[in-house]
C-alpha atoms as a PDB file:
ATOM      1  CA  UNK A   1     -19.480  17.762 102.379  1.00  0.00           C
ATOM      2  CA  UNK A   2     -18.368  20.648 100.631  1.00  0.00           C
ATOM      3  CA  UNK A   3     -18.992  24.091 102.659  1.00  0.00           C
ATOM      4  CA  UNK A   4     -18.789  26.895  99.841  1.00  0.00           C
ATOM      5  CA  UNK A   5     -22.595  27.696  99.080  1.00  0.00           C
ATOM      6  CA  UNK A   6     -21.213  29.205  95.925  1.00  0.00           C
ATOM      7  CA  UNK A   7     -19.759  26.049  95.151  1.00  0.00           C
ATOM      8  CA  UNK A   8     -23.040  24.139  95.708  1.00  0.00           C
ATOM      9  CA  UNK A   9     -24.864  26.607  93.647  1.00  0.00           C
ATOM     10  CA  UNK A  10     -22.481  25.857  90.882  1.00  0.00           C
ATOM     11  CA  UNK A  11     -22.575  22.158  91.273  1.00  0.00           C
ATOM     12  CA  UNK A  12     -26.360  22.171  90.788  1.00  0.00           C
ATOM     13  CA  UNK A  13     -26.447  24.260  87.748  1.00  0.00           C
ATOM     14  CA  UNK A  14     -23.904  21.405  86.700  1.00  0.00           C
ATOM     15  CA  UNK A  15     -25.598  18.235  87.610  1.00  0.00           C
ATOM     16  CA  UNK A  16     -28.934  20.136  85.460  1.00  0.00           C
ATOM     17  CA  UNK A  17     -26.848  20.756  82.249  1.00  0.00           C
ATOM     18  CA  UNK A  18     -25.246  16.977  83.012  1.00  0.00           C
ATOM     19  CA  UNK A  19     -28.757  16.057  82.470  1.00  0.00           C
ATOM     20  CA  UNK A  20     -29.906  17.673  79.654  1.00  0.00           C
ATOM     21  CA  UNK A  21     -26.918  16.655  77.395  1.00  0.00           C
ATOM     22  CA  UNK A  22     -27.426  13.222  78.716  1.00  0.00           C
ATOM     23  CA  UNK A  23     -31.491  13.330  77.839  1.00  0.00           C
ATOM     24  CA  UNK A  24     -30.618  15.231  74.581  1.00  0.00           C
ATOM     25  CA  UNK A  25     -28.125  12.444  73.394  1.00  0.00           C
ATOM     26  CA  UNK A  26     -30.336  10.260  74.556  1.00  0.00           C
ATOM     27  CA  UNK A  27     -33.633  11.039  73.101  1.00  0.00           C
ATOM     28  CA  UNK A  28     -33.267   9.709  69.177  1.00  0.00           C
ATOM     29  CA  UNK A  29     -32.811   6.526  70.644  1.00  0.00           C
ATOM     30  CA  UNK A  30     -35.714   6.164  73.124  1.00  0.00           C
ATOM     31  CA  UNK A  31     -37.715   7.879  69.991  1.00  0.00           C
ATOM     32  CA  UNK A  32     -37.202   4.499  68.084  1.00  0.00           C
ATOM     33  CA  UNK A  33     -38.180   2.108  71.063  1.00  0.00           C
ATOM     34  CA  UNK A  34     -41.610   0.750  71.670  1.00  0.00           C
ATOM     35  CA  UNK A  35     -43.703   2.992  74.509  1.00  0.00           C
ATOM     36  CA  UNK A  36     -43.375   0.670  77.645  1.00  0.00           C
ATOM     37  CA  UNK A  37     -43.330   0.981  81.588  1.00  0.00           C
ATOM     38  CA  UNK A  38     -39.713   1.945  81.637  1.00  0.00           C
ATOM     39  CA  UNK A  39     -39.409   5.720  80.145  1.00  0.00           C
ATOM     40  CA  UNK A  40     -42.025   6.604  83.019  1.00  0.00           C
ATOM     41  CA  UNK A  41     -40.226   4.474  86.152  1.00  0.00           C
ATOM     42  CA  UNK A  42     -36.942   5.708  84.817  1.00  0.00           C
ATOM     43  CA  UNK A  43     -38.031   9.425  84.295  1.00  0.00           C
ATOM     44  CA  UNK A  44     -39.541   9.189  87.270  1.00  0.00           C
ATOM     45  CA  UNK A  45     -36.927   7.810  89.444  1.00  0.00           C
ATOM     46  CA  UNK A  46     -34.560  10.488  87.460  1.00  0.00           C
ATOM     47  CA  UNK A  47     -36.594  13.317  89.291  1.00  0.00           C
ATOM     48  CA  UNK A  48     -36.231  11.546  93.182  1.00  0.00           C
ATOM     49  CA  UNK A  49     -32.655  11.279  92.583  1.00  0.00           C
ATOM     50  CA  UNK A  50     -32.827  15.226  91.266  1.00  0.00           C
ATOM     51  CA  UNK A  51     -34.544  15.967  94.189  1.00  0.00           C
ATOM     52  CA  UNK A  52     -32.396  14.317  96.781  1.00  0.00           C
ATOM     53  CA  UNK A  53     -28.839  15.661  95.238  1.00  0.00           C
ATOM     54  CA  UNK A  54     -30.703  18.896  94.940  1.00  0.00           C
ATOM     55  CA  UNK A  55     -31.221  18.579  98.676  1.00  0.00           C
ATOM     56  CA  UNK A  56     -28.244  17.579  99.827  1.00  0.00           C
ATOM     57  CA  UNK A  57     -26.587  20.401  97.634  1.00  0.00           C
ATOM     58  CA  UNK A  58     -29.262  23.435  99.269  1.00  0.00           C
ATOM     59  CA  UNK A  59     -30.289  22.142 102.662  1.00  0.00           C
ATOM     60  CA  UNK A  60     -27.567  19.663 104.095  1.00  0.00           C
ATOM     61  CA  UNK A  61     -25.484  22.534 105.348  1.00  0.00           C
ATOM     62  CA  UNK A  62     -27.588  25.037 106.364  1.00  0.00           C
ATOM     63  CA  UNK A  63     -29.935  22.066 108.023  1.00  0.00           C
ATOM     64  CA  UNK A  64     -26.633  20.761 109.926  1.00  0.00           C
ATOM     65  CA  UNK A  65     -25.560  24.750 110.739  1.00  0.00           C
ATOM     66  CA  UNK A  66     -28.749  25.276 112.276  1.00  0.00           C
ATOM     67  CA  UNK A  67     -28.888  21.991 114.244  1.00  0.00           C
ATOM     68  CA  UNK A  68     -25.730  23.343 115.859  1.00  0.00           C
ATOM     69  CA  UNK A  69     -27.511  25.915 117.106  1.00  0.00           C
ATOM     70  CA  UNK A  70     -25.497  28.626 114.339  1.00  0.00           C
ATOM     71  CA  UNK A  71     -28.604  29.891 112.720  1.00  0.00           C
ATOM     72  CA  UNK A  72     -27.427  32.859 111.607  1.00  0.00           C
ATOM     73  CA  UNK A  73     -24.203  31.132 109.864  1.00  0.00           C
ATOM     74  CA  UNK A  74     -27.503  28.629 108.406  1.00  0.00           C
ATOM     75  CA  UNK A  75     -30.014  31.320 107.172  1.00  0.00           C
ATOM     76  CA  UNK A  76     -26.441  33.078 105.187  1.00  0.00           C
ATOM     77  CA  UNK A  77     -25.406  29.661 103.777  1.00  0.00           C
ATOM     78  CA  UNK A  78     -28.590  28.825 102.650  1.00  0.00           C
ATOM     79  CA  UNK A  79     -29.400  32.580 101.027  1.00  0.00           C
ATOM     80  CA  UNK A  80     -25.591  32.538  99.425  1.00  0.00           C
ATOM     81  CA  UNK A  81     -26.848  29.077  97.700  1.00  0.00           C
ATOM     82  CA  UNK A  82     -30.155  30.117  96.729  1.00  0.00           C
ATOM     83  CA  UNK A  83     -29.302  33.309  95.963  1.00  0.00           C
ATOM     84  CA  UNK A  84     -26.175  32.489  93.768  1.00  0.00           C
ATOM     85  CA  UNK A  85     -28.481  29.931  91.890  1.00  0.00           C
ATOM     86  CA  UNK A  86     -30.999  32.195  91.108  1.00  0.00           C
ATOM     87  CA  UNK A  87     -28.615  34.416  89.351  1.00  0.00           C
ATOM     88  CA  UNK A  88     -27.527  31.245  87.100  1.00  0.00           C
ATOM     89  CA  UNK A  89     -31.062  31.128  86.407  1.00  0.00           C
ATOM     90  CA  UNK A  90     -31.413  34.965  85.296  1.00  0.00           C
ATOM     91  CA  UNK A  91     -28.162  34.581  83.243  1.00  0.00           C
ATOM     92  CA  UNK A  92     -29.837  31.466  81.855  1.00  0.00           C
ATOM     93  CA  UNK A  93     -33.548  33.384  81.438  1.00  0.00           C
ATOM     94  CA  UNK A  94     -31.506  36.465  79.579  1.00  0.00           C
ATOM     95  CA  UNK A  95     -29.538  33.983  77.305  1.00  0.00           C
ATOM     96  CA  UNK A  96     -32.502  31.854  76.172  1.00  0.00           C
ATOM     97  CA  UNK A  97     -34.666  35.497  75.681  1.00  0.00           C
ATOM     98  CA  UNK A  98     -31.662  36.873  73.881  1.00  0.00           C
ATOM     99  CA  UNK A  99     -31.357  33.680  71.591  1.00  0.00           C
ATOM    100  CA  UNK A 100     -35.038  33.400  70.684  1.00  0.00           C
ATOM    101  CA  UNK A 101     -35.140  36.803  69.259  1.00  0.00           C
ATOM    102  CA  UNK A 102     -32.160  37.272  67.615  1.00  0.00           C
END
């Protein structure tokens, strides 16, 4: 498991874009298909899956620091990670506000 909370921060920010270029390439061709149970199992098994790598990527460190009875080294992993993604996501905020008006 990788042990850079900068690195996980980075990785989720880069399984979310993998995503959205996936849906994006993706979405003329489910526009064309009939409406059936799939789009909603799939979508919805799309978000578990999101929600465990998103997991693994934020809490599987700090959860196994802190089980070790290093809850200092936890709390800092998991801040680093959280904090370092939230940054992506101001860069991101600015760039989209930035976009729209100009």
């Amino acid at each position: 498991m990788i042990k850079n909370p900068y690195l996980n921060a980075f990785m989720a920010l880069g399984y979310i874009a993998g995503i959205i270029l996936i849906v994006n390439k993706t979405s003329s061709i489910a526009a064309n298909t009939p409406d059936t149970i799939l789009a909603p199992v799939t979508m919805l098994s799309l978000f578990v899956l999101s929600a465990a790598i998103m997991g693994i990527l934020f809490v599987y460190e700090p959860l196994r620091l802190f089980l070790e009875n290093q809850k200092q080294q936890a709390l800092s992993f998991l801040l680093k990670t959280v904090g370092t993604f939230a940054c992506f996501v101001l860069i991101l905020a600015v760039l989209l506000f930035y976009t729209s008006v100009i």
